[in-house]
Every structure is written in C-alpha cells, then in structure tokens.
N, C-alpha and C. Protein backbone atom coordinates (compact mmCIF):
# COMPACT_ATOMS: atom_id res chain seq x y z
N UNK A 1 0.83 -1.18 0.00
CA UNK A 1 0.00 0.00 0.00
C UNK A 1 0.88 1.24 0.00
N UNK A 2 0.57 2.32 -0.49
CA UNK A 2 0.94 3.79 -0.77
C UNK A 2 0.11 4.36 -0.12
N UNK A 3 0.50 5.76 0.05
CA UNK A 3 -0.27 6.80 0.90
C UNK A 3 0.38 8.03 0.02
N UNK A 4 -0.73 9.04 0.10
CA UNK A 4 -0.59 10.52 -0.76
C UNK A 4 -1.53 11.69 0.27
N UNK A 5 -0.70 12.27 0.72
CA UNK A 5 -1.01 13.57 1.55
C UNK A 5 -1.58 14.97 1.22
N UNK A 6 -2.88 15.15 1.20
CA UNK A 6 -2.88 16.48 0.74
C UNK A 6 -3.36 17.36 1.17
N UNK A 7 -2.77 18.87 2.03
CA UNK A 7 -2.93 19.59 2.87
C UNK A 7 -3.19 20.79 2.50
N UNK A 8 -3.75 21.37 3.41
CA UNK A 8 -4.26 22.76 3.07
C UNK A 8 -3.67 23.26 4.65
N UNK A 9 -2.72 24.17 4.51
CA UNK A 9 -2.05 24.82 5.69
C UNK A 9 -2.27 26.08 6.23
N UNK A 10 -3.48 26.61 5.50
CA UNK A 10 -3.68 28.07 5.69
C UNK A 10 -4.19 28.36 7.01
N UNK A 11 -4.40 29.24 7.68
CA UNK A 11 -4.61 29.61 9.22
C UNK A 11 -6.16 30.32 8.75
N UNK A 12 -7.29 29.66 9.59
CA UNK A 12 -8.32 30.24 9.85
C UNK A 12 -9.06 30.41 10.83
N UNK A 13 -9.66 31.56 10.96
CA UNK A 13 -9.78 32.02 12.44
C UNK A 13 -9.81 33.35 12.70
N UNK A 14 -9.89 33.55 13.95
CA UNK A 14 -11.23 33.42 14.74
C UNK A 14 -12.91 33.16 14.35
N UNK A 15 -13.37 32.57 14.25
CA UNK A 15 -14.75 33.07 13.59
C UNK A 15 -15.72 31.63 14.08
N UNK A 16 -17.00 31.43 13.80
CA UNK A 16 -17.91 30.50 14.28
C UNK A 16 -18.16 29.69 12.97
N UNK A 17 -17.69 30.07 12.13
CA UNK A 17 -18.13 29.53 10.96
C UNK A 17 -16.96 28.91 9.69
N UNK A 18 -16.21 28.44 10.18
CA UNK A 18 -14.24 28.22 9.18
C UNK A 18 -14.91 26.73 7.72
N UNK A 19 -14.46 27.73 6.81
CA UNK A 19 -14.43 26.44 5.67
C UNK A 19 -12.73 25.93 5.32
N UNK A 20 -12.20 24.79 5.10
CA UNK A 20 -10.83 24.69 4.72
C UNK A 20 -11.47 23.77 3.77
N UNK A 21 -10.33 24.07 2.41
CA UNK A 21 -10.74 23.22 0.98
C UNK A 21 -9.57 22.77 1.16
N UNK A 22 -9.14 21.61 0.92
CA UNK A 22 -8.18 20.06 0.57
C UNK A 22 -8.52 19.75 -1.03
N UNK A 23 -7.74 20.07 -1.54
CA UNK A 23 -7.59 19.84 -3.10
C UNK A 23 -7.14 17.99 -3.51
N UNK A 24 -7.81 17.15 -3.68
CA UNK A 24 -7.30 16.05 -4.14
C UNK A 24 -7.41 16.14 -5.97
N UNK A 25 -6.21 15.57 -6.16
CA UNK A 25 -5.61 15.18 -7.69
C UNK A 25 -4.89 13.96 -7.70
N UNK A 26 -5.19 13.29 -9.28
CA UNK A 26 -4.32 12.07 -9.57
C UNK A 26 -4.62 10.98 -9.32
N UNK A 27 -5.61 10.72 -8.42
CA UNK A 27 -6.02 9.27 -7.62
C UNK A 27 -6.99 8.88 -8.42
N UNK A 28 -7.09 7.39 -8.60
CA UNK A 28 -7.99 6.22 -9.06
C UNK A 28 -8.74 5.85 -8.19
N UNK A 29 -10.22 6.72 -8.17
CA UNK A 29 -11.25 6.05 -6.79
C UNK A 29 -11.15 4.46 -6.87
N UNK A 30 -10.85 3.79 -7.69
CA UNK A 30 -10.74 2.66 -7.78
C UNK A 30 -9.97 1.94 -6.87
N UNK A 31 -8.55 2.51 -6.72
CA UNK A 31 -7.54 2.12 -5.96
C UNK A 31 -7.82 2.04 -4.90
N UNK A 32 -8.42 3.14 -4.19
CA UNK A 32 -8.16 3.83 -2.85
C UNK A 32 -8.71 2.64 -2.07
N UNK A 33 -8.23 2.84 -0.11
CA UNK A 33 -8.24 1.53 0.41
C UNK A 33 -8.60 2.17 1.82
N UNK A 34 -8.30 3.59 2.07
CA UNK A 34 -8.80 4.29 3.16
C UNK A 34 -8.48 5.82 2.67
N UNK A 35 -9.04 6.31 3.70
CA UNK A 35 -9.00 8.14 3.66
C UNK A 35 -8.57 8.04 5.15
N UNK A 36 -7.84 9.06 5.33
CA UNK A 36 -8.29 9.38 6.83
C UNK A 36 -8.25 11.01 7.26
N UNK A 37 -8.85 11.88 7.17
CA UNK A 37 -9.11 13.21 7.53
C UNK A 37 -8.34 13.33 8.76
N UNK A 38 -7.71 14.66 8.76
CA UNK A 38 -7.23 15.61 9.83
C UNK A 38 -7.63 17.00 9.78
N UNK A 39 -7.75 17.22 11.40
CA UNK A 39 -8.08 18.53 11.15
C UNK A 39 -7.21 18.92 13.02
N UNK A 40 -6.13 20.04 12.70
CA UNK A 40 -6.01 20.93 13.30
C UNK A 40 -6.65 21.92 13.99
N UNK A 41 -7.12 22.36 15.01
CA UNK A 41 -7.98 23.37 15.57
C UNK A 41 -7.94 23.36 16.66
N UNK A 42 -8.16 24.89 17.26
CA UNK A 42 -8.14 25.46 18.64
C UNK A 42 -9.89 25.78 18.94
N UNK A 43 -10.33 25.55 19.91
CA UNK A 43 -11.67 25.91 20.33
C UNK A 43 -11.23 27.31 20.76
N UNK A 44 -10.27 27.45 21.40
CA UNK A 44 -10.09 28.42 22.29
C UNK A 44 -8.83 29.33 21.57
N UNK A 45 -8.96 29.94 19.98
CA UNK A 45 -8.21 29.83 19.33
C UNK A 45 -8.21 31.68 19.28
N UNK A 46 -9.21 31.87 19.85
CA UNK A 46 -8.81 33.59 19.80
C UNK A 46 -8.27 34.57 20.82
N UNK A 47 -8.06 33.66 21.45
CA UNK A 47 -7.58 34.58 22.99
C UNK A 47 -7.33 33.00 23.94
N UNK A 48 -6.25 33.15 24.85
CA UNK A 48 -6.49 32.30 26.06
C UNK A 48 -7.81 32.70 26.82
N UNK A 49 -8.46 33.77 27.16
CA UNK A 49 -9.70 34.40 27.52
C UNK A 49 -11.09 34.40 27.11
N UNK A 50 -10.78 33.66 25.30
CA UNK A 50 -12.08 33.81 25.05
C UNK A 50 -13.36 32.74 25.62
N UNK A 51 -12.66 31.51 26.29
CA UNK A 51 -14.16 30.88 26.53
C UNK A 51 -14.65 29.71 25.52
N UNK A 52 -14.23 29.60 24.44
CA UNK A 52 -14.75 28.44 23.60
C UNK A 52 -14.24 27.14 24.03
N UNK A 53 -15.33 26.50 23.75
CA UNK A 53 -15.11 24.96 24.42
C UNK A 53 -15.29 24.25 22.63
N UNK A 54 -14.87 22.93 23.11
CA UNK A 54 -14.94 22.05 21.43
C UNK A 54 -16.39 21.36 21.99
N UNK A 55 -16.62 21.34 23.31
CA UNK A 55 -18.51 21.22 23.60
C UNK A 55 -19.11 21.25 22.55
N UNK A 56 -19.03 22.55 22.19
CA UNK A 56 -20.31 23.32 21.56
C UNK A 56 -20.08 23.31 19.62
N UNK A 57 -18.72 22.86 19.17
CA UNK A 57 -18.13 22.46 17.64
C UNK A 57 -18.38 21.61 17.16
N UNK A 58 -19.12 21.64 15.80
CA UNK A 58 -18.65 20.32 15.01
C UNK A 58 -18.60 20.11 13.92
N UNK A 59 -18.05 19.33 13.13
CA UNK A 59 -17.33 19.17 12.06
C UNK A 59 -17.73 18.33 11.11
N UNK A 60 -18.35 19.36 9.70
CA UNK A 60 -18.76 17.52 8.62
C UNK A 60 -17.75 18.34 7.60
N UNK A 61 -17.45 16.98 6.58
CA UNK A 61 -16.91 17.31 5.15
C UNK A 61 -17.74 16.98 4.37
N UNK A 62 -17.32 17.68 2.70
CA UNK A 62 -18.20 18.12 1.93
C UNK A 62 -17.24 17.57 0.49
N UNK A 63 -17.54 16.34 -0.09
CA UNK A 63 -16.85 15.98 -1.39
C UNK A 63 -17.34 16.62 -2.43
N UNK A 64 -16.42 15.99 -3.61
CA UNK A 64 -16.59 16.92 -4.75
C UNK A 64 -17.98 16.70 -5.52
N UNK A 65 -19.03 15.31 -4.56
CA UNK A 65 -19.97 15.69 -5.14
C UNK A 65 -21.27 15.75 -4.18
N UNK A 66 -20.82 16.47 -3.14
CA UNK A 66 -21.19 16.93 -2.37
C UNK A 66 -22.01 16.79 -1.33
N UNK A 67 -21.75 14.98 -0.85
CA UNK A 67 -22.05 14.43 -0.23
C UNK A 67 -21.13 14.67 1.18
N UNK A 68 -22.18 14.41 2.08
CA UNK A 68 -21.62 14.84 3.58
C UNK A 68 -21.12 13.64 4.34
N UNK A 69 -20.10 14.12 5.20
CA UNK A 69 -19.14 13.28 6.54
C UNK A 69 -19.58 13.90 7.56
N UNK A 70 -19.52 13.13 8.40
CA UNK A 70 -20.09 14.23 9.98
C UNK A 70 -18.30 13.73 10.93
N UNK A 71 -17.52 14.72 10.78
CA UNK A 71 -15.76 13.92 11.61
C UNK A 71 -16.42 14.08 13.13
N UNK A 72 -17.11 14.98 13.30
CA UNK A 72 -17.57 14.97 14.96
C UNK A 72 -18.72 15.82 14.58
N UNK A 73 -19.62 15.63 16.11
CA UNK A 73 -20.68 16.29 16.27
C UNK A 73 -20.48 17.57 17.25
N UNK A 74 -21.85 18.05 17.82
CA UNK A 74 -21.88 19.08 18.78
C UNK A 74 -21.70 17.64 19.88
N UNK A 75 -21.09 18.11 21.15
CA UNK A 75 -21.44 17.48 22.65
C UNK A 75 -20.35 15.70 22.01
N UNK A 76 -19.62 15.89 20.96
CA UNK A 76 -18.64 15.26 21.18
C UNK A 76 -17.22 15.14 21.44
N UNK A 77 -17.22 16.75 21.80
CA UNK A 77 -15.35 16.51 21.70
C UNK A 77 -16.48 17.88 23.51
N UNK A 78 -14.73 18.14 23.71
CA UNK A 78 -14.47 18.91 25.23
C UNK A 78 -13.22 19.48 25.47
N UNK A 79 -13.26 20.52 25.97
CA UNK A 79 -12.13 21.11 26.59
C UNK A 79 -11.71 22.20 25.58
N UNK A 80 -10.31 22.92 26.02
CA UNK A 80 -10.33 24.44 25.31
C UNK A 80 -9.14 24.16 24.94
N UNK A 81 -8.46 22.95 24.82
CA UNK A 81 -7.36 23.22 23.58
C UNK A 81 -7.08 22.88 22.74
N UNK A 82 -5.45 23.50 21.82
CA UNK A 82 -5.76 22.96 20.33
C UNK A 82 -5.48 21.23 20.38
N UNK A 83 -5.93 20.89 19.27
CA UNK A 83 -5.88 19.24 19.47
C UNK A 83 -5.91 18.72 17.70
N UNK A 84 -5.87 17.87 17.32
CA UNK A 84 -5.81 17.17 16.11
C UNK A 84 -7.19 16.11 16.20
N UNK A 85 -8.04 16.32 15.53
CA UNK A 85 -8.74 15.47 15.64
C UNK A 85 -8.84 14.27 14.16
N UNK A 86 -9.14 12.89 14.27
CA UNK A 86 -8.95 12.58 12.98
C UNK A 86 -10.69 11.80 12.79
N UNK A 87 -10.74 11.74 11.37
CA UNK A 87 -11.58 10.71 11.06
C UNK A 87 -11.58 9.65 9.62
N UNK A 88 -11.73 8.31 9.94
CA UNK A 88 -11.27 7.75 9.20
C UNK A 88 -12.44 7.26 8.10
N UNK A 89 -12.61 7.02 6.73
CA UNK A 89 -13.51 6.82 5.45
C UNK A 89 -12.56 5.00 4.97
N UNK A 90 -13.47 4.19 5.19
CA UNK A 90 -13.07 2.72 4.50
C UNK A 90 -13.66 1.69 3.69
N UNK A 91 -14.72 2.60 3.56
CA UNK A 91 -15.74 1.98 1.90
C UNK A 91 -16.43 2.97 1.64
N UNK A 92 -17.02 3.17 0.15
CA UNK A 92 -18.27 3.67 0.04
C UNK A 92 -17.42 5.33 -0.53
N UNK A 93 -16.44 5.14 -1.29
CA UNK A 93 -15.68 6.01 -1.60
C UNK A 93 -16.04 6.77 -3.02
N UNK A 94 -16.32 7.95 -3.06
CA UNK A 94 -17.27 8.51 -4.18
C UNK A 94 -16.59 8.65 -5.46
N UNK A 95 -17.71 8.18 -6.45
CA UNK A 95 -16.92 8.36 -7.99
C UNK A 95 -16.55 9.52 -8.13
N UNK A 96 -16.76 10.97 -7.41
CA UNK A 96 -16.52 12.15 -7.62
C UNK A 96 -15.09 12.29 -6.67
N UNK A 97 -14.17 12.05 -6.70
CA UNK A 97 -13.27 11.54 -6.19
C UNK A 97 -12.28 12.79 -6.30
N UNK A 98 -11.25 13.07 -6.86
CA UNK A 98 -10.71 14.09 -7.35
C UNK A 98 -11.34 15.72 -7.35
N UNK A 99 -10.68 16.04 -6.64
CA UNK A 99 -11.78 17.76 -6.51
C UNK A 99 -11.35 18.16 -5.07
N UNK A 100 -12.25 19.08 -4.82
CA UNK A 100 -12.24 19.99 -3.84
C UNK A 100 -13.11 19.29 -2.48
N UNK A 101 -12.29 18.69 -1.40
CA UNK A 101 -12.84 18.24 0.04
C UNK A 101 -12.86 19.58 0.61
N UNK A 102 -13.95 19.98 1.44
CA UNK A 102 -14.22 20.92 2.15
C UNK A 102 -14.76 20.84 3.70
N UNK A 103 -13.30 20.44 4.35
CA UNK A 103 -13.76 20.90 6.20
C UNK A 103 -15.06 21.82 6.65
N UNK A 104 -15.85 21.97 7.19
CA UNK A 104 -16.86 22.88 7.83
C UNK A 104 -16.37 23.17 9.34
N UNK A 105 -16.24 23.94 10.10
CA UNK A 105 -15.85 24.01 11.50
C UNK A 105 -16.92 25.15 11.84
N UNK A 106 -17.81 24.30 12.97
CA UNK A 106 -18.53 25.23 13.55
C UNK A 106 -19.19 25.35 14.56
N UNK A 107 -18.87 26.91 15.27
CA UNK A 107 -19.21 27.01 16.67
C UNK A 107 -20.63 27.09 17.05
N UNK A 108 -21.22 26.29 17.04
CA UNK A 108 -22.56 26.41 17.54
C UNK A 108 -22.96 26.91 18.64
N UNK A 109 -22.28 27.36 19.25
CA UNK A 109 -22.87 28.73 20.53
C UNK A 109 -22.18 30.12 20.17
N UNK A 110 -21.68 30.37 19.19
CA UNK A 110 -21.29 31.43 18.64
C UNK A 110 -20.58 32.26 19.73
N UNK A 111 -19.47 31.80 20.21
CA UNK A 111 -18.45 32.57 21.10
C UNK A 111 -17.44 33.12 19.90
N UNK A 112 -17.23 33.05 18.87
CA UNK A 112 -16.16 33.08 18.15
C UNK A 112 -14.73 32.87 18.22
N UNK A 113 -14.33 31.45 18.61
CA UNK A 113 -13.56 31.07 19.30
C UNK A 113 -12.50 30.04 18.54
N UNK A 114 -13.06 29.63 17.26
CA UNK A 114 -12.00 28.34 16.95
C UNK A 114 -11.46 28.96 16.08
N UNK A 115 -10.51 28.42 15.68
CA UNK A 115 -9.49 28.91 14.56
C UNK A 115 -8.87 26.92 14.19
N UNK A 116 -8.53 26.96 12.25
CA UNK A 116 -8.31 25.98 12.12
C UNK A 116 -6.74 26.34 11.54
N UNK A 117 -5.87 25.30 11.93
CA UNK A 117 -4.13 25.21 11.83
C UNK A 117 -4.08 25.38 10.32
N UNK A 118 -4.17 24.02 10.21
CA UNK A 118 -4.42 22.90 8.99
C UNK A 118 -5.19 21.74 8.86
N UNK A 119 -5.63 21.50 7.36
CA UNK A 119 -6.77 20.68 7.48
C UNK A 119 -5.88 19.60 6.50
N UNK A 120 -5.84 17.58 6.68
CA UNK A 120 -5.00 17.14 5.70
C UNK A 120 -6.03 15.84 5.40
N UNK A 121 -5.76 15.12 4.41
CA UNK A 121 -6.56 14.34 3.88
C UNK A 121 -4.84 13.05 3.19
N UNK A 122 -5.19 12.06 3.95
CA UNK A 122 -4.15 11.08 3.83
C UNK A 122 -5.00 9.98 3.25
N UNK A 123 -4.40 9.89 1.92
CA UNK A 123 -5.37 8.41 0.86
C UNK A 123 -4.18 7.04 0.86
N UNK A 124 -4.71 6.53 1.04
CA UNK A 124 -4.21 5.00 0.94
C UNK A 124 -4.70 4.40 0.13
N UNK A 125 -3.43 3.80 -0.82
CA UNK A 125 -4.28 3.56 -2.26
C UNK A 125 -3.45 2.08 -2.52
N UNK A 126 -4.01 1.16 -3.38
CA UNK A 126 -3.31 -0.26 -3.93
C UNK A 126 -1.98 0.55 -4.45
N UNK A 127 -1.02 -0.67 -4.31
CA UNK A 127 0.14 -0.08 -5.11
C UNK A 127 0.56 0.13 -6.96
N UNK A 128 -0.39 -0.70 -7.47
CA UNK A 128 -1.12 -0.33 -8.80
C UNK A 128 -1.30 1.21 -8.68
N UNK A 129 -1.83 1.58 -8.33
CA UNK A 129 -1.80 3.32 -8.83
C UNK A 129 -0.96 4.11 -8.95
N UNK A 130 0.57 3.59 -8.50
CA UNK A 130 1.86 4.06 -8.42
C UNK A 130 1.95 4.46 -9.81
N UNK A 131 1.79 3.14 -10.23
CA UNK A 131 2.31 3.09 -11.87
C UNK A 131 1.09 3.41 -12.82
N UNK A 132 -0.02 4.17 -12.68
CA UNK A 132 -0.97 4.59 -13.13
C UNK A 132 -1.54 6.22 -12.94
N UNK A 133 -1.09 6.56 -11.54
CA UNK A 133 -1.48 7.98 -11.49
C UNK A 133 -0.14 8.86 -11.96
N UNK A 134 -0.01 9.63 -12.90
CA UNK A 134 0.47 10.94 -12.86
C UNK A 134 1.28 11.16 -11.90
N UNK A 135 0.99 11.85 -10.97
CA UNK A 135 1.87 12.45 -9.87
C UNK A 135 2.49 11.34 -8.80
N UNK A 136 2.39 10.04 -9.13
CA UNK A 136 3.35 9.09 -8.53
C UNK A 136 4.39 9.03 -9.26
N UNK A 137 4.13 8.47 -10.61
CA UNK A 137 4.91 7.92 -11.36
C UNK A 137 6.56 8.42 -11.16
N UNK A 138 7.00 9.71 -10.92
CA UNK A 138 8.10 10.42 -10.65
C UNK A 138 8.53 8.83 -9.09
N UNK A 139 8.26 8.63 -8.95
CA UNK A 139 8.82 7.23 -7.52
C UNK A 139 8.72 6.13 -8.15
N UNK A 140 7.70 5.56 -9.24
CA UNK A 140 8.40 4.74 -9.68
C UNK A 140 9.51 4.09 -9.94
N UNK A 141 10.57 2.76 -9.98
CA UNK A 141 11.51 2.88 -9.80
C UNK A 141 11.91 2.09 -11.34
C-alpha cells in the first residue's frame, strides 16, 4: 500500500463559521483503500480568555460531489485546547473523487472562538496506482 497527503495549511480564524478546501488530484477512486481526515484546531483559538469549548463544535466534510461526513458532532469533543482530531472513510468512496474536500468548522454557541491550523486528507491507495497515477509515477523505480 501507498499513501498521498494532501494539505491545506492556511490559518483560519477566529470566527464561528471556518471552511478549509483540501484539493485532491491524480487518484484512481478505484484504488483507494482508506481516507483518513485531519483537522487541526483550537476551540479556544482567539484569545487564552475567550471561553470556547470544542462542547459546543462540530465538524462535517463536503466531497466533490457533495455528499456529507459528519468527523464529529456538537457534545462530542471537550475542553479548550488545540488538538488534532482525525476521522477515518473505508468503503463507500465517491466516484466524484478528485476535486475539492471541504472541512466545515462550527461554533454552535457562537463565542467566536476556533481557529483551524491545517486541514489534511491522507489516501491510501493499492500499489497499482503508483504506476498509473500521474503524480506518482516520478517514484516509480
């Protein structure tokens, strides 16, 4: 198995409402064997003072054909610091595959409090796609 990383590192924040887009390219939905989502974020991301809890946050993704993930709910995560949260995808992987993944982060008690690091999307794919996708092929040996 292979793995292909693709991150979006931009800093967002303060606000109740954070979108992060994860650009996937090159992959054979065919191949793929897992996903596993990351997401960087502070509840308490605008001040040590401000008060946001990950209580009151939660988090779906949005594929390129625009079907929804729920990575956490409201009243499932806790506490006020930054943390990595992950969630993992292992069937049921969309023909719309390639495109724009879109994090949602949101404060549902509207303290304006989270801010997101980085958001990353790690694919695990058969090793057949090495020698089939584009942007492997350069490792081919």
């Amino acid at each position: 198995m292979a793995t292909a990383t693709f991150t979006n590192a931009s800093n967002y924040g303060p606000n109740d409402y954070i979108e992060s887009t994860v650009t996937i390219t090159g992959i054979t939905v065919a191949d793929v064997t897992n996903m596993r989502f990351e997401l960087d974020w502070n509840p308490n991301g605008a001040s040590p003072s401000c008060g946001g809890d990950a209580y009151s946050s939660s988090c779906f993704i949005t594929d390129p054909g625009y079907n929804y993930y729920y990575m956490f709910g409201s009243y499932d995560k806790s506490g006020t610091i930054a943390r990595t949260d992950t969630y993992d995808k292992t069937s049921g992987f969309p023909a719309n595959f390639n495109g724009d993944w879109v994090f949602t982060l949101e404060d549902e008690d509207y303290t304006g409090c989270n801010t997101v690091t980085e958001t990353r999307i790690i694919v695990t794919y058969t090793a057949a796609a090495a020698t089939t996708n584009a942007p492997f092929l350069m490792f081919v040996d």
